[in-house]
Protein backbone atom coordinates (compact mmCIF):
# COMPACT_ATOMS: atom_id res chain seq x y z
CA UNK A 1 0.31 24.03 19.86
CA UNK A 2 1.53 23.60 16.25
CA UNK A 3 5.21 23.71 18.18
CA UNK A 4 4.12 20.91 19.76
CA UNK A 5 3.04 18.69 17.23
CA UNK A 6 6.56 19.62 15.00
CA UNK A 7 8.25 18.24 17.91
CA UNK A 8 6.34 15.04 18.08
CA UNK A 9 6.80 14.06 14.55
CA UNK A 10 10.20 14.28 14.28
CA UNK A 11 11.81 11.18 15.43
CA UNK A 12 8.38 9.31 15.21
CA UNK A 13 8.44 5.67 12.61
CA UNK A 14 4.66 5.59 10.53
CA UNK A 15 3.67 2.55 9.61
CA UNK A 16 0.57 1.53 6.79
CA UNK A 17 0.12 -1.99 6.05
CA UNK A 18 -0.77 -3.15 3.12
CA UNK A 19 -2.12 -6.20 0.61
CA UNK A 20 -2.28 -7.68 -2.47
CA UNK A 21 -5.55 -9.31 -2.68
CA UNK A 22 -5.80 -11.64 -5.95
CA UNK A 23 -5.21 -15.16 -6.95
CA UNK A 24 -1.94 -15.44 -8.05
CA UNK A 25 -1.32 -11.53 -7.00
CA UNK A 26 2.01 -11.77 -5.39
CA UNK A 27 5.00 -9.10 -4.01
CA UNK A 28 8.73 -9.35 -3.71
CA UNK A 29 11.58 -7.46 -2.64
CA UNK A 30 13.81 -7.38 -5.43
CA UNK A 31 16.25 -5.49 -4.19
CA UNK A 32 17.26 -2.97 -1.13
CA UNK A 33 15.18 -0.26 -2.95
CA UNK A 34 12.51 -2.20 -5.46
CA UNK A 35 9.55 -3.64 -4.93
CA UNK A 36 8.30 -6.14 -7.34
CA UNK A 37 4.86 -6.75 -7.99
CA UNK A 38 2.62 -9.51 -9.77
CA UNK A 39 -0.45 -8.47 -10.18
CA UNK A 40 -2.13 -9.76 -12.65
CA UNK A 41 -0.68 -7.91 -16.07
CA UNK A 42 1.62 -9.32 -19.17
CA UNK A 43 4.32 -8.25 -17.42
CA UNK A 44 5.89 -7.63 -13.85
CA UNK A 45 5.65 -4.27 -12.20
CA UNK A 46 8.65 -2.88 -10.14
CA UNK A 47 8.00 0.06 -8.18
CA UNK A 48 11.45 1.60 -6.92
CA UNK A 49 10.52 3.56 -3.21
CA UNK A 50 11.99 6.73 -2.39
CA UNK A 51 14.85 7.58 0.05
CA UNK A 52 13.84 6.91 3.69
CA UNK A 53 10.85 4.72 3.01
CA UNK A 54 11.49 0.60 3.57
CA UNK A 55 9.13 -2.21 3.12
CA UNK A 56 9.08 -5.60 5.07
CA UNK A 57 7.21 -8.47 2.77
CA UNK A 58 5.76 -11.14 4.68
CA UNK A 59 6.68 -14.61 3.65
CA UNK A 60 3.55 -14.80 2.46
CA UNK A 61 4.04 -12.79 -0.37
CA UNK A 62 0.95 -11.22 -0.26
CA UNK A 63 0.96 -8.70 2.39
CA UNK A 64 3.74 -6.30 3.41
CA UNK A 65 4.38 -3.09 5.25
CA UNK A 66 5.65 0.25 4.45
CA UNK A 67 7.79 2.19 7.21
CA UNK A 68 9.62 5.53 7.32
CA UNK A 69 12.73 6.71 9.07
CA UNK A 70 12.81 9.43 11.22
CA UNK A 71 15.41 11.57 8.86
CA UNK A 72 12.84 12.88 6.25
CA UNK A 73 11.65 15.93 6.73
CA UNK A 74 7.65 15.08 6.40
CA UNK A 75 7.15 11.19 6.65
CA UNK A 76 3.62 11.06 6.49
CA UNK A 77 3.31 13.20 3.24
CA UNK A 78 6.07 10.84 1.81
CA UNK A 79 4.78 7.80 2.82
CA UNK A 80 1.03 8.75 1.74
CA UNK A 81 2.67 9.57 -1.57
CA UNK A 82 3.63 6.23 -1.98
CA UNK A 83 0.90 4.45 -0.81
CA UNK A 84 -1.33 6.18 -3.68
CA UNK A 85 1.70 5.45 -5.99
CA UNK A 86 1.58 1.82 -5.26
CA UNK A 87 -2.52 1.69 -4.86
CA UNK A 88 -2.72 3.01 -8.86
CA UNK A 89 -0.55 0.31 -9.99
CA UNK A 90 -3.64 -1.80 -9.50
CA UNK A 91 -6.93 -0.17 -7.84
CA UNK A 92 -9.41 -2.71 -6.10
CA UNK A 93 -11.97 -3.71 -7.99
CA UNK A 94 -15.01 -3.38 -6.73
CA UNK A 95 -17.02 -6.28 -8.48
CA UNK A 96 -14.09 -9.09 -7.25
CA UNK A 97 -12.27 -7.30 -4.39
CA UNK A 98 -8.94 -7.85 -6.56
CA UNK A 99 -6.11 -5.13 -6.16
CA UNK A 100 -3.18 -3.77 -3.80
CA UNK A 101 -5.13 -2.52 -0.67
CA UNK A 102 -4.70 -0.55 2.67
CA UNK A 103 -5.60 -3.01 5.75
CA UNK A 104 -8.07 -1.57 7.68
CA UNK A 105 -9.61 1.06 5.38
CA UNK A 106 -12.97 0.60 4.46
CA UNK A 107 -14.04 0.49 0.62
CA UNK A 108 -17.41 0.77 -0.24
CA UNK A 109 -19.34 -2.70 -1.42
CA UNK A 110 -21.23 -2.25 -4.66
CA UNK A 111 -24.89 -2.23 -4.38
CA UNK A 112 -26.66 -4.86 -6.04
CA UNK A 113 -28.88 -4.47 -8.89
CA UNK A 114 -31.08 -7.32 -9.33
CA UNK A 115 -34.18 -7.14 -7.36
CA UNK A 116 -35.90 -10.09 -6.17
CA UNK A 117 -38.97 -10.99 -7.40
CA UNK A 118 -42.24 -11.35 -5.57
């Protein structure tokens, strides 16, 4: 069984899309190998991605996509690496909804604390 499952990852292209959810909050492809991202902060933040992982940015500018090749030896433990590398550059916030996030994955809503009157 684990045989298997060797056999079917190699070869196979992962995919995670992703956001930047902000006014303003934008990403660019600087380069072959660097990401650049406005998010918010003094300054810009470039984030240079590892061997065998690419990104395609929409023309949007606000949502891209991470993919892997088939030549690295464990693509989903790379490219979950740098999805939590890019996430931390700036978390959602859970008051606004601000921040770099995964499409599709669920984040909890804050509860809220003011109680209505009766």
């Amino acid at each position: 069984m684990m045989v298997k499952n060797v056999t079917n990852e190699v070869g196979a292209v992962h995919r995670v899309p992703m956001m930047v959810v902000g006014v303003g909050y934008r990403v660019r492809r600087e380069s072959a190998k660097v990401l650049t991202f406005d998010v918010g902060l003094s300054h810009l933040v470039r984030y240079r991605r590892p061997e065998g992982v690419d990104a395609k940015v929409d023309s949007t500018n606000t949502s891209f996509e991470l993919v892997t090749s088939s030549s690295l030896a464990n693509p989903k433990v790379v490219l979950g690496d740098v999805v939590h590398k890019i996430c931390k550059l700036r978390p959602r916030s859970p008051y606004t909804g601000n921040g770099i996030v995964v499409v599709g994955k669920k984040y909890p809503a804050l509860k809220s604390t003011k109680v209505a009157k009766k």
